[in-house]
Protein backbone atom coordinates (compact mmCIF):
# COMPACT_ATOMS: atom_id res chain seq x y z
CA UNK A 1 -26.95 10.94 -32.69
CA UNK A 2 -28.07 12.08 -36.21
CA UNK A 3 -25.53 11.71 -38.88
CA UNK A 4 -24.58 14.39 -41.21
CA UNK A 5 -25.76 14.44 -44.51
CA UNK A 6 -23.56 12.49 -47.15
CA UNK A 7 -20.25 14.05 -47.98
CA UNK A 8 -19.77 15.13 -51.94
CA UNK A 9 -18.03 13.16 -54.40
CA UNK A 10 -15.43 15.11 -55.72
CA UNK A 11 -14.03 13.45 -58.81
CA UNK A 12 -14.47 10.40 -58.14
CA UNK A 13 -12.44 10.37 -54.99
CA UNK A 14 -14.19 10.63 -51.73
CA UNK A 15 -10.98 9.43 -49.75
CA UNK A 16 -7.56 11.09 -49.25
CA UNK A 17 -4.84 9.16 -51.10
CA UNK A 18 -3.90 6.13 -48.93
CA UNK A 19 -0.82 5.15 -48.71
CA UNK A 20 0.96 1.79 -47.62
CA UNK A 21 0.21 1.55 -43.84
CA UNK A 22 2.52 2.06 -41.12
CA UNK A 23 4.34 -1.30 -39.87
CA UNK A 24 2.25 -2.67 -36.58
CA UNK A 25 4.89 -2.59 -34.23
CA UNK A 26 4.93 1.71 -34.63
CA UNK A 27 1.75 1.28 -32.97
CA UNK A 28 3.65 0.54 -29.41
CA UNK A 29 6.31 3.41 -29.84
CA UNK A 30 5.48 6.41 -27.52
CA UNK A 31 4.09 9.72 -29.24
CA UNK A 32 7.50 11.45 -29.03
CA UNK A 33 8.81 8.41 -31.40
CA UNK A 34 5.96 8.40 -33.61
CA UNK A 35 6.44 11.95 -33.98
CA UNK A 36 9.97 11.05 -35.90
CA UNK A 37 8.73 7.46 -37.88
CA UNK A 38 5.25 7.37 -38.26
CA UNK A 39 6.21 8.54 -41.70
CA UNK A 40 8.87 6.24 -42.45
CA UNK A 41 6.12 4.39 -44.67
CA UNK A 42 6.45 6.72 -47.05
CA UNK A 43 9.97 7.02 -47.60
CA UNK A 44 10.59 6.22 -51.33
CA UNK A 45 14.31 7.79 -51.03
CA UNK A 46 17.67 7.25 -49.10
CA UNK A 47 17.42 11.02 -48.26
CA UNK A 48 16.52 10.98 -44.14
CA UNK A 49 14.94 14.18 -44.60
CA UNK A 50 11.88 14.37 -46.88
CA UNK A 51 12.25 16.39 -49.99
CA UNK A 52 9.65 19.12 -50.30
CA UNK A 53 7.51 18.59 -53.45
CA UNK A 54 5.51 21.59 -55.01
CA UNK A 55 4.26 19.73 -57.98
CA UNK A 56 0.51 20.40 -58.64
CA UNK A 57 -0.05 17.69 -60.94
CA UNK A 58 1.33 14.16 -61.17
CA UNK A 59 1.83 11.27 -63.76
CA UNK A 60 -0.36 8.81 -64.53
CA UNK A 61 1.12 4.69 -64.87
CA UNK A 62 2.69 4.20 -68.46
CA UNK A 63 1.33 1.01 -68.13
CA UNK A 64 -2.05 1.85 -69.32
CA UNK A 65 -3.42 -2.02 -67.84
CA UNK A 66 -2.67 0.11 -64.60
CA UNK A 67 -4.66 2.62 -65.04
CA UNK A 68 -7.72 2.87 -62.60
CA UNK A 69 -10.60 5.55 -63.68
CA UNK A 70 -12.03 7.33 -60.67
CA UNK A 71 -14.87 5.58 -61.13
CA UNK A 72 -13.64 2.36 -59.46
CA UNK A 73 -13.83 3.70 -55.85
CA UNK A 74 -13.13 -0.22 -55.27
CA UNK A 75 -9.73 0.30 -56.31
CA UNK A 76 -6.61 0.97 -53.99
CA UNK A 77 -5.27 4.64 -53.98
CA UNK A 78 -2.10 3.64 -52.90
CA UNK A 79 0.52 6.00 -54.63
CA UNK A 80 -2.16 7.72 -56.60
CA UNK A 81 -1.91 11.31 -56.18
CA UNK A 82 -3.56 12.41 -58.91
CA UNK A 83 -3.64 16.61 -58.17
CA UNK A 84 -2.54 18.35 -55.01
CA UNK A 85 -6.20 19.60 -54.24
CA UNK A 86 -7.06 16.48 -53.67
CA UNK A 87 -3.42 14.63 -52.11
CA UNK A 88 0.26 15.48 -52.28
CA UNK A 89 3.32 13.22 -51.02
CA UNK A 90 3.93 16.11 -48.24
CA UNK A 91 0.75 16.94 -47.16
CA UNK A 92 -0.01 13.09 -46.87
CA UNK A 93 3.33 12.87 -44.85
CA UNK A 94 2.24 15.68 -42.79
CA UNK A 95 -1.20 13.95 -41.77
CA UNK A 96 0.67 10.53 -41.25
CA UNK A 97 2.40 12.06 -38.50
CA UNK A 98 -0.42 14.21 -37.00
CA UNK A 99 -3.11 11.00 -36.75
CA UNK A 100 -1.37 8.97 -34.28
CA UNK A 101 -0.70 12.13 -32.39
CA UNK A 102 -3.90 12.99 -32.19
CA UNK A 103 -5.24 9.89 -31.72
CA UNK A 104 -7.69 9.60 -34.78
CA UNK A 105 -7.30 9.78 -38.90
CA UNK A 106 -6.30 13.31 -39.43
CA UNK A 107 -6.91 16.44 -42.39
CA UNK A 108 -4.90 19.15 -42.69
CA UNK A 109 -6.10 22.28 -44.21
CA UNK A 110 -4.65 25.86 -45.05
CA UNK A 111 -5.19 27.62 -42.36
CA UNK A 112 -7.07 26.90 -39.08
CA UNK A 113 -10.04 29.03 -39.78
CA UNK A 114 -10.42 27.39 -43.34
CA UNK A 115 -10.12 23.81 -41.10
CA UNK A 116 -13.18 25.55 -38.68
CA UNK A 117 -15.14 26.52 -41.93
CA UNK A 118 -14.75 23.14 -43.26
CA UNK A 119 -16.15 21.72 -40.47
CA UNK A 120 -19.25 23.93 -40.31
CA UNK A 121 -19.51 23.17 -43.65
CA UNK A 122 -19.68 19.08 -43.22
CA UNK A 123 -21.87 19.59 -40.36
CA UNK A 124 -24.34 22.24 -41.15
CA UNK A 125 -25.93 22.45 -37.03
CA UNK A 126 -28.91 24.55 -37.11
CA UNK A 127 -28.09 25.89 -33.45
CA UNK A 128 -24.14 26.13 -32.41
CA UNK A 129 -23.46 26.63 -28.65
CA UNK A 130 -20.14 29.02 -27.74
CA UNK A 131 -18.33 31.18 -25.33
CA UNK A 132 -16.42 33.94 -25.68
CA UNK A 133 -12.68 32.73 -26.86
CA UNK A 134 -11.15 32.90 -30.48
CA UNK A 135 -12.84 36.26 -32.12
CA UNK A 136 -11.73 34.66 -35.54
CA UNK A 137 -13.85 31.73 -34.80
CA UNK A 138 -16.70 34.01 -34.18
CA UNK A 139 -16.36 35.22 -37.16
CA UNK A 140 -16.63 32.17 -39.45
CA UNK A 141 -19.83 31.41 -37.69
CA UNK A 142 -21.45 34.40 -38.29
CA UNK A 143 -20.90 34.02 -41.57
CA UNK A 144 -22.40 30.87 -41.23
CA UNK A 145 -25.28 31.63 -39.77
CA UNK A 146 -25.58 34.20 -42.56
CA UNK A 147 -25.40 31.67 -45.31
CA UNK A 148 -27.49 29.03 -43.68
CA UNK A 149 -29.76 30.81 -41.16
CA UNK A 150 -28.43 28.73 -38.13
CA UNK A 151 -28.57 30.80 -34.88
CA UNK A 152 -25.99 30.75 -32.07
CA UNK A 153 -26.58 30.01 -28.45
CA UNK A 154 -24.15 30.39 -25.19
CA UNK A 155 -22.40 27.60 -24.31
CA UNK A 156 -24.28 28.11 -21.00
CA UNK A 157 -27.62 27.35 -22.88
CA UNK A 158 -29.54 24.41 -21.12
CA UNK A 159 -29.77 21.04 -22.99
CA UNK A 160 -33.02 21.11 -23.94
CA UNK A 161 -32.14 24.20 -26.32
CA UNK A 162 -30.16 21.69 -28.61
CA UNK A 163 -31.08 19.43 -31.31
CA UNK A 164 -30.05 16.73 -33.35
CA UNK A 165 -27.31 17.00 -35.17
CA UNK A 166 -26.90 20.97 -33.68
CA UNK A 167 -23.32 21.54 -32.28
CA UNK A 168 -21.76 22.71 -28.86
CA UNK A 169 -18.55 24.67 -30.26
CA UNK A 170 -15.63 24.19 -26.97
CA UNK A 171 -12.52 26.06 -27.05
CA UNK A 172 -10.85 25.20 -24.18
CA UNK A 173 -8.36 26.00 -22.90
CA UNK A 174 -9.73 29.56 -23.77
CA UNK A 175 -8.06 32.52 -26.00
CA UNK A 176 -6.54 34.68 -25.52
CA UNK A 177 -6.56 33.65 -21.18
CA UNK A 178 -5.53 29.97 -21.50
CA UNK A 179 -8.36 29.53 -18.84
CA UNK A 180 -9.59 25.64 -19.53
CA UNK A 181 -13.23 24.08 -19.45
CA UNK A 182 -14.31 20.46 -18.81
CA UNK A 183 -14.85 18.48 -21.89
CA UNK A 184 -16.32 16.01 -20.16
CA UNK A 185 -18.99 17.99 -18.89
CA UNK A 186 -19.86 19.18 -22.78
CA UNK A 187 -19.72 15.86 -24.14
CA UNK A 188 -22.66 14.90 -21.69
CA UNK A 189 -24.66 17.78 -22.54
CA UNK A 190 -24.13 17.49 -26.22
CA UNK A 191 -24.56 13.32 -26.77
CA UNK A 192 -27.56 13.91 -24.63
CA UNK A 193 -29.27 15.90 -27.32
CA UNK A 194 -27.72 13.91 -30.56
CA UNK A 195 -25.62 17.02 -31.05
CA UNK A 196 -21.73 17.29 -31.49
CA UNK A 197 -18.95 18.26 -29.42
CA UNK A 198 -16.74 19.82 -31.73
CA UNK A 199 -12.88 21.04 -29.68
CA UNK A 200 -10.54 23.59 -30.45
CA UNK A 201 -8.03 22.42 -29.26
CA UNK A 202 -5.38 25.12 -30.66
CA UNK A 203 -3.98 26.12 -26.74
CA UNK A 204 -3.49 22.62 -25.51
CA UNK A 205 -2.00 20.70 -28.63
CA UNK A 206 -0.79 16.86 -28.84
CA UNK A 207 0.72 15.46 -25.13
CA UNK A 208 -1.07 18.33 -23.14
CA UNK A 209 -4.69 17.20 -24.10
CA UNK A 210 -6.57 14.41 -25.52
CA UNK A 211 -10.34 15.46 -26.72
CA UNK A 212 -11.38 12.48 -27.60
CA UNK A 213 -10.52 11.05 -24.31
CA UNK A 214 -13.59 12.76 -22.92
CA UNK A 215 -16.19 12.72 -25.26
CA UNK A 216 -15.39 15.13 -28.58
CA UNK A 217 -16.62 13.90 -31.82
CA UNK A 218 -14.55 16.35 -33.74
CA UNK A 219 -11.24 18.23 -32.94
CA UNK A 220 -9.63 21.27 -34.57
CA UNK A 221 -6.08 22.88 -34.03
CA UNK A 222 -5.05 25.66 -35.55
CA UNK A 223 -1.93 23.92 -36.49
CA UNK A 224 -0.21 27.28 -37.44
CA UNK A 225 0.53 27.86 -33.52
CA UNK A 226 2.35 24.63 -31.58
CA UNK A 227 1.77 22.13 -34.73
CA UNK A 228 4.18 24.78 -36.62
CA UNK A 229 6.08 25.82 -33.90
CA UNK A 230 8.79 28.59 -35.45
CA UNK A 231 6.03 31.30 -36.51
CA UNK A 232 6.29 30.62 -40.44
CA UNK A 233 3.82 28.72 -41.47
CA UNK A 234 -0.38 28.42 -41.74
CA UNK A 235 -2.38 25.45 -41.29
CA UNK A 236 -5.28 23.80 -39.83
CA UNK A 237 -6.36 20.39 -38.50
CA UNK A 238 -9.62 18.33 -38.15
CA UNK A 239 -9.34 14.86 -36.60
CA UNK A 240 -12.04 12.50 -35.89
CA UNK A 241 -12.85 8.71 -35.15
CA UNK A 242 -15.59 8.20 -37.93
CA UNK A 243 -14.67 6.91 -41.15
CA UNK A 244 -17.41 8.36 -42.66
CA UNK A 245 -16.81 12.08 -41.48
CA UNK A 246 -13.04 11.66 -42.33
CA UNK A 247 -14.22 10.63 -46.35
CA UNK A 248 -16.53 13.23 -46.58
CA UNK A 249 -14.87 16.08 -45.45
CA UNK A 250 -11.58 15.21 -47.67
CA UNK A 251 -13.97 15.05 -50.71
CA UNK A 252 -15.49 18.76 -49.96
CA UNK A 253 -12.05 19.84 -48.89
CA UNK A 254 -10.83 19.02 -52.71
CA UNK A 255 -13.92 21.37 -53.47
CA UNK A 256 -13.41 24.01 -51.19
CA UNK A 257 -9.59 24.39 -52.27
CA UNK A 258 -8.66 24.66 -48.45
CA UNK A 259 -5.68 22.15 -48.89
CA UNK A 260 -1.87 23.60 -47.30
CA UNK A 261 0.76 23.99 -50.32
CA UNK A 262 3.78 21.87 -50.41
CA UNK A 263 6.44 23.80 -48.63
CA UNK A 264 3.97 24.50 -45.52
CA UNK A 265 3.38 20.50 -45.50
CA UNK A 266 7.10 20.26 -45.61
CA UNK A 267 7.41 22.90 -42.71
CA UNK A 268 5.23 21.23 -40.76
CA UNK A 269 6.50 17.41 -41.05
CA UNK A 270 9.60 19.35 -39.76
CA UNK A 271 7.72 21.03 -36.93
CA UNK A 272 5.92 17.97 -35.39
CA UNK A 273 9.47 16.10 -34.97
CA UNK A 274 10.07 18.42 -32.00
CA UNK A 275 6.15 18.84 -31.09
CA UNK A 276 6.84 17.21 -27.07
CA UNK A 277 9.96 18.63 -26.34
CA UNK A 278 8.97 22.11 -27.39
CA UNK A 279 5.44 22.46 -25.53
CA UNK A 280 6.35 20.39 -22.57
CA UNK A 281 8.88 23.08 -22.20
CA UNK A 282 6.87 25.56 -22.82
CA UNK A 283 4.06 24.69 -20.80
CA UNK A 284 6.17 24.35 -17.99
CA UNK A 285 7.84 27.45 -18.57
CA UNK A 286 4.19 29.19 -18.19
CA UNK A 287 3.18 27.57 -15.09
CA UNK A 288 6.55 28.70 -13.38
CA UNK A 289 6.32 32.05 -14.67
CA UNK A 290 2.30 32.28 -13.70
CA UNK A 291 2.95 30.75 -10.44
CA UNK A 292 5.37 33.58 -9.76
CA UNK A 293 3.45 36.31 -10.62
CA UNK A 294 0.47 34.54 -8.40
CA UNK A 295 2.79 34.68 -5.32
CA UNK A 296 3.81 38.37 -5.82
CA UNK A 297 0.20 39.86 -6.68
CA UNK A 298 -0.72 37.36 -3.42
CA UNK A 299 2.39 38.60 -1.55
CA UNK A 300 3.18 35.49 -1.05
CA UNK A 301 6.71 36.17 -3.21
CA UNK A 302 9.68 34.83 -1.55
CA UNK A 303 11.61 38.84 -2.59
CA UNK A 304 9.88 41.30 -0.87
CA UNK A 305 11.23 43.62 -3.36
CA UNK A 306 9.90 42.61 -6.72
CA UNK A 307 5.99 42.41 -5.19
CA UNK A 308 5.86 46.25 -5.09
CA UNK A 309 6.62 47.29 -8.81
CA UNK A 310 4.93 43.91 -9.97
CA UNK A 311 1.43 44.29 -7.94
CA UNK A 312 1.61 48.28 -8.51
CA UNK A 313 1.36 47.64 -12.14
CA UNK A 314 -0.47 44.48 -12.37
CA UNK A 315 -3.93 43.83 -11.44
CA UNK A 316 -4.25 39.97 -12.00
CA UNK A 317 -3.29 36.88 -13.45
CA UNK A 318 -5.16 34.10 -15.61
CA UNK A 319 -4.26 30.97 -16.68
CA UNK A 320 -5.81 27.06 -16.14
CA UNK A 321 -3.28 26.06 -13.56
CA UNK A 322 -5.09 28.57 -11.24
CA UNK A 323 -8.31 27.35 -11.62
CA UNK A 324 -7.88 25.55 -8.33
CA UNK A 325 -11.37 24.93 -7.66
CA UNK A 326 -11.41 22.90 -11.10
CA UNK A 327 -8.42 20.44 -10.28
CA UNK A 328 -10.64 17.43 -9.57
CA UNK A 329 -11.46 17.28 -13.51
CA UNK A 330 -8.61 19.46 -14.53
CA UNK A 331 -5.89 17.51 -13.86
CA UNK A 332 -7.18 14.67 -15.56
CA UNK A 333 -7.79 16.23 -18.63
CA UNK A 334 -4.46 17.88 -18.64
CA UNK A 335 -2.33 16.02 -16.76
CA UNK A 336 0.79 16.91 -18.34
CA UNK A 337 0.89 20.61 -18.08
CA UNK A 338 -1.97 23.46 -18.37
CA UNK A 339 -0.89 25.00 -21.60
CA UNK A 340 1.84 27.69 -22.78
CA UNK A 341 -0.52 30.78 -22.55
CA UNK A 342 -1.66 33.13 -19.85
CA UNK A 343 -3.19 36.96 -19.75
CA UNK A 344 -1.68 39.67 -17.67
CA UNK A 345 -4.13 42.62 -16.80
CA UNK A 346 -2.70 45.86 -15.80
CA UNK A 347 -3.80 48.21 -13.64
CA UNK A 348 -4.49 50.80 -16.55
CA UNK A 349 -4.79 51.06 -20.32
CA UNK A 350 -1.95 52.88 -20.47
CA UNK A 351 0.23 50.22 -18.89
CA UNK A 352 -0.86 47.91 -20.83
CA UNK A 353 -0.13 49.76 -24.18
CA UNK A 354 3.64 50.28 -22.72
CA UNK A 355 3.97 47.22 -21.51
CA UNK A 356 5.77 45.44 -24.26
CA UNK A 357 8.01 48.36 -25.14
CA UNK A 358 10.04 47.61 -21.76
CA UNK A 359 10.86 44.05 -22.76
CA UNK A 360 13.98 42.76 -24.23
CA UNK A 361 12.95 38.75 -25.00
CA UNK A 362 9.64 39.49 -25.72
CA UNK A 363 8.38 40.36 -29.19
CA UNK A 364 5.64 42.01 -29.14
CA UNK A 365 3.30 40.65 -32.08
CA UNK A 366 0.06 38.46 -32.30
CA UNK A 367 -0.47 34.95 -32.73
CA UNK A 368 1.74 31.90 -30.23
CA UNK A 369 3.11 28.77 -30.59
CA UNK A 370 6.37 29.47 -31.63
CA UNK A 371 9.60 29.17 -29.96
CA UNK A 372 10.20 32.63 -29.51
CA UNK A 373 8.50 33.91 -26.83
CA UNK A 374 5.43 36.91 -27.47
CA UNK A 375 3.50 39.38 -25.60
CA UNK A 376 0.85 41.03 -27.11
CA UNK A 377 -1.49 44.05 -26.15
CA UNK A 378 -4.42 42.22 -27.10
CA UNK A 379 -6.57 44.58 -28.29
CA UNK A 380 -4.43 45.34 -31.20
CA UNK A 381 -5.97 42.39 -32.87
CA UNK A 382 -9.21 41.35 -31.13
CA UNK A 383 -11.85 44.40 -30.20
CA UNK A 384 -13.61 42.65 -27.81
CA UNK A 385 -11.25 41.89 -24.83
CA UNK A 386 -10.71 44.17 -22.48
CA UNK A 387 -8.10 47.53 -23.27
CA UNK A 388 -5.77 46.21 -20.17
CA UNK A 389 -5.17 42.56 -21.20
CA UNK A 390 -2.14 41.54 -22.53
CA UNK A 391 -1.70 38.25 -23.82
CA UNK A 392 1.49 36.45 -23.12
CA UNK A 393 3.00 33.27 -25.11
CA UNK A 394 5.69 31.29 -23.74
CA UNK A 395 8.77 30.21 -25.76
CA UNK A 396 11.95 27.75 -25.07
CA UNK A 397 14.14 30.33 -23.40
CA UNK A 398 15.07 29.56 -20.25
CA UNK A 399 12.01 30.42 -17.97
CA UNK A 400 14.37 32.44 -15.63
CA UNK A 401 15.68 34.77 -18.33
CA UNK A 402 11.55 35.32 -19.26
CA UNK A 403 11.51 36.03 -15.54
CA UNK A 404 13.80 38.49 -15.25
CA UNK A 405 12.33 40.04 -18.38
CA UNK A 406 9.24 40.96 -16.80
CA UNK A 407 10.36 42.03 -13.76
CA UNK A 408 12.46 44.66 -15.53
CA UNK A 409 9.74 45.81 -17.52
CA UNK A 410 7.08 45.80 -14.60
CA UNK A 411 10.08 47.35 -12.15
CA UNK A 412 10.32 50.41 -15.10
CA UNK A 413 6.75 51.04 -15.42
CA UNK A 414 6.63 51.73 -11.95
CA UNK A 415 9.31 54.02 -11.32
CA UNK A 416 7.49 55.48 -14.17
CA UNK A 417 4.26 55.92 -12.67
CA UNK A 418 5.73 56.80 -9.47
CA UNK A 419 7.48 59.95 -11.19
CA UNK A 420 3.72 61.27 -13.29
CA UNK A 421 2.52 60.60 -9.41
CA UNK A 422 5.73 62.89 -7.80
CA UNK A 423 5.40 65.26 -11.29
CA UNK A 424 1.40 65.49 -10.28
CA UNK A 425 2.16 66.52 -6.30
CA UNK A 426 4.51 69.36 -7.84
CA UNK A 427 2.48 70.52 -9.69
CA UNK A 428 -0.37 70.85 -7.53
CA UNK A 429 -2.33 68.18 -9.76
């Protein structure tokens, strides 16, 4: 495959700060331990948690027979953060944690669509193959293509319509249905072309799905949803395997300014202790609840009672763990759960719209990830999907509870539309 083109220089330091490296023997721990002492490298106080620092600028040595210019790229960076553009002692914390969890050396950036632009920005593909999925990713490439004139293709597009160094862009699973798509399959088609295989893989994070695993050459999160976890925090993530892609895009990250501030570095070291536990649970929670809703709208339900107001109101259900016709490859690339997100369509625009207002342990906002549990009429945020979807992300509650939620809300929506339907009789409508 054709490289990209040389990363920048940006004073001096085309590396992110290293820092001493973890002890060997983490190397054996599972990902749910690393997840707590990957960082314990960097500890340079007694405190067991890690301060927050917001300094934008740091000392240099007193010693000035330890001073190394920037222009010895020979020299160590160990302990050198030199301005928080560039490195900062949480940030650096933050990305110690995320590369063994993601399985290769790991940037963090401000948000996930600065970590997508950043990307497209190291790469520069002439031709980028995508689906439908994230609208906000659509929209960094467009203006992409309107900077640099590169055209976008489907994802269906055959292989001969790519090029070296061109890029096949794979969300998967998808937003906002959590439906999921083979990596394997895109990694063929890409390599076979010298083009890219660049994975969002925001819906399945860390212990659900492993990109690299089956063929992607670069991976992106948008760490604000299960990387953060508690709703308060922006961020994005690229991760990749080549030492060269990982220098250059920290040297044009230091120009683009895209770097997370201290406090959401310091949010997110917290988050990524409790990263398994949370979306295990959550993951599960969604298949249970999906499965459920499957059985009624099949009326397959084991209470004859909740299919009626659930399949009068509800037209269908999508999420990856349904996609049985896909298991063969699906369950190997996620074998430990198909992801904390599903879509609900209603039977009308207006149900859909009303929806939310009938829950109690739902909010009803954009965005996922977090532990609280959110529903959101999708089109509130994304003009493209259809007026009827509702996108629905799973929390920690207790999956019964979420349950019983629903049912409520789907149970008062029909005695709702049964009364317009009585009121319309009456009235000779």
């Amino acid at each position: 495959m054709a490289d990209p083109p040389n990363g920048i220089v940006a004073n001096g330091i085309d590396t992110p700060a290293s820092e001493p490296e973890p002890t060997p023997s983490l190397r054996k721990w599972s990902a749910a331990t690393q997840a707590i002492h990957a960082d314990d490298h960097l500890n340079r106080i007694a405190d067991v948690a890690p301060p927050v620092h917001v300094a934008t600028t740091f000392r240099y040595h007193d010693d000035p027979d330890q001073l190394i210019p920037s222009t010895d790229l020979s020299a160590s960076l160990s302990d050198r953060h030199i301005y928080s553009r560039h490195t900062a002692p949480t940030t650096t914390r933050l990305e110690a944690l995320l590369t063994p969890l993601l399985l290769a050396p790991t940037l963090t950036y401000s948000s996930g669509l600065s970590a997508l632009h950043a990307a497209y920005v190291f790469l520069r593909p002439r031709r980028i193959a995508i689906t439908a999925g994230y609208h906000g990713a659509h929209a960094v490439l467009k203006l992409h293509c309107r900077l640099t004139g590169a055209t976008l293709l489907p994802l269906s597009c055959p292989a001969e319509a790519l090029h070296p160094g061109d890029v096949v862009h794979l969300e998967t699973p998808l937003n906002p249905t959590g439906e999921a798509l083979s990596i394997a399959q895109y990694a063929v088609k890409a390599h076979s072309r010298g083009a890219y295989l660049l994975v969002d893989s925001t819906f399945a994070p860390p212990g659900l799905q492993d990109p690299f695993r089956w063929g992607a050459d670069l991976v992106m999160h948008s760490g604000t949803k299960y990387l953060g976890g508690h709703s308060d925090m922006l961020c994005g993530v690229l991760a990749t395997r080549r030492a060269d892609w990982v220098q250059g895009l920290a040297a044009e990250r230091a120009v683009l300014g895209s770097v997370m501030g201290g406090l959401e570095g310091w949010l997110g070291v917290r988050s990524v202790r409790t990263l398994e536990v949370r979306v295990e649970r959550q993951s599960a929670s969604a298949g249970k609840l999906v499965a459920w809703l499957d059985a009624l709208l099949r009326g397959r339900g084991t209470e004859e009672r909740d299919g009626e107001p659930v399949a009068g109101v509800v037209a269908s259900v999508q999420h990856a763990s349904l996609q049985s016709g896909d298991m063969a490859w699906l369950r190997e690339q996620m074998p430990h759960g198909f992801g904390p997100v599903f879509a609900i369509s209603m039977r009308s625009e207006r149900l859909a719209r009303r929806l939310p207002s009938k829950l109690e342990l739902f909010h009803h906002a954009t965005s996922l990830g977090g532990v609280e549990s959110l529903i959101e009429w999708r089109t509130m945020s994304d003009t493209t999907v259809d007026t009827r979807l509702l996108r629905v992300s799973v929390g920690v509650e207790s999956w019964e509870d979420l349950r019983e939620d629903l049912l409520q809300g789907f149970t008062a929506l029909w005695e709702e539309e049964k009364g317009v339907g009585e009121e319309g009789k009456v009235n000779g409508v």
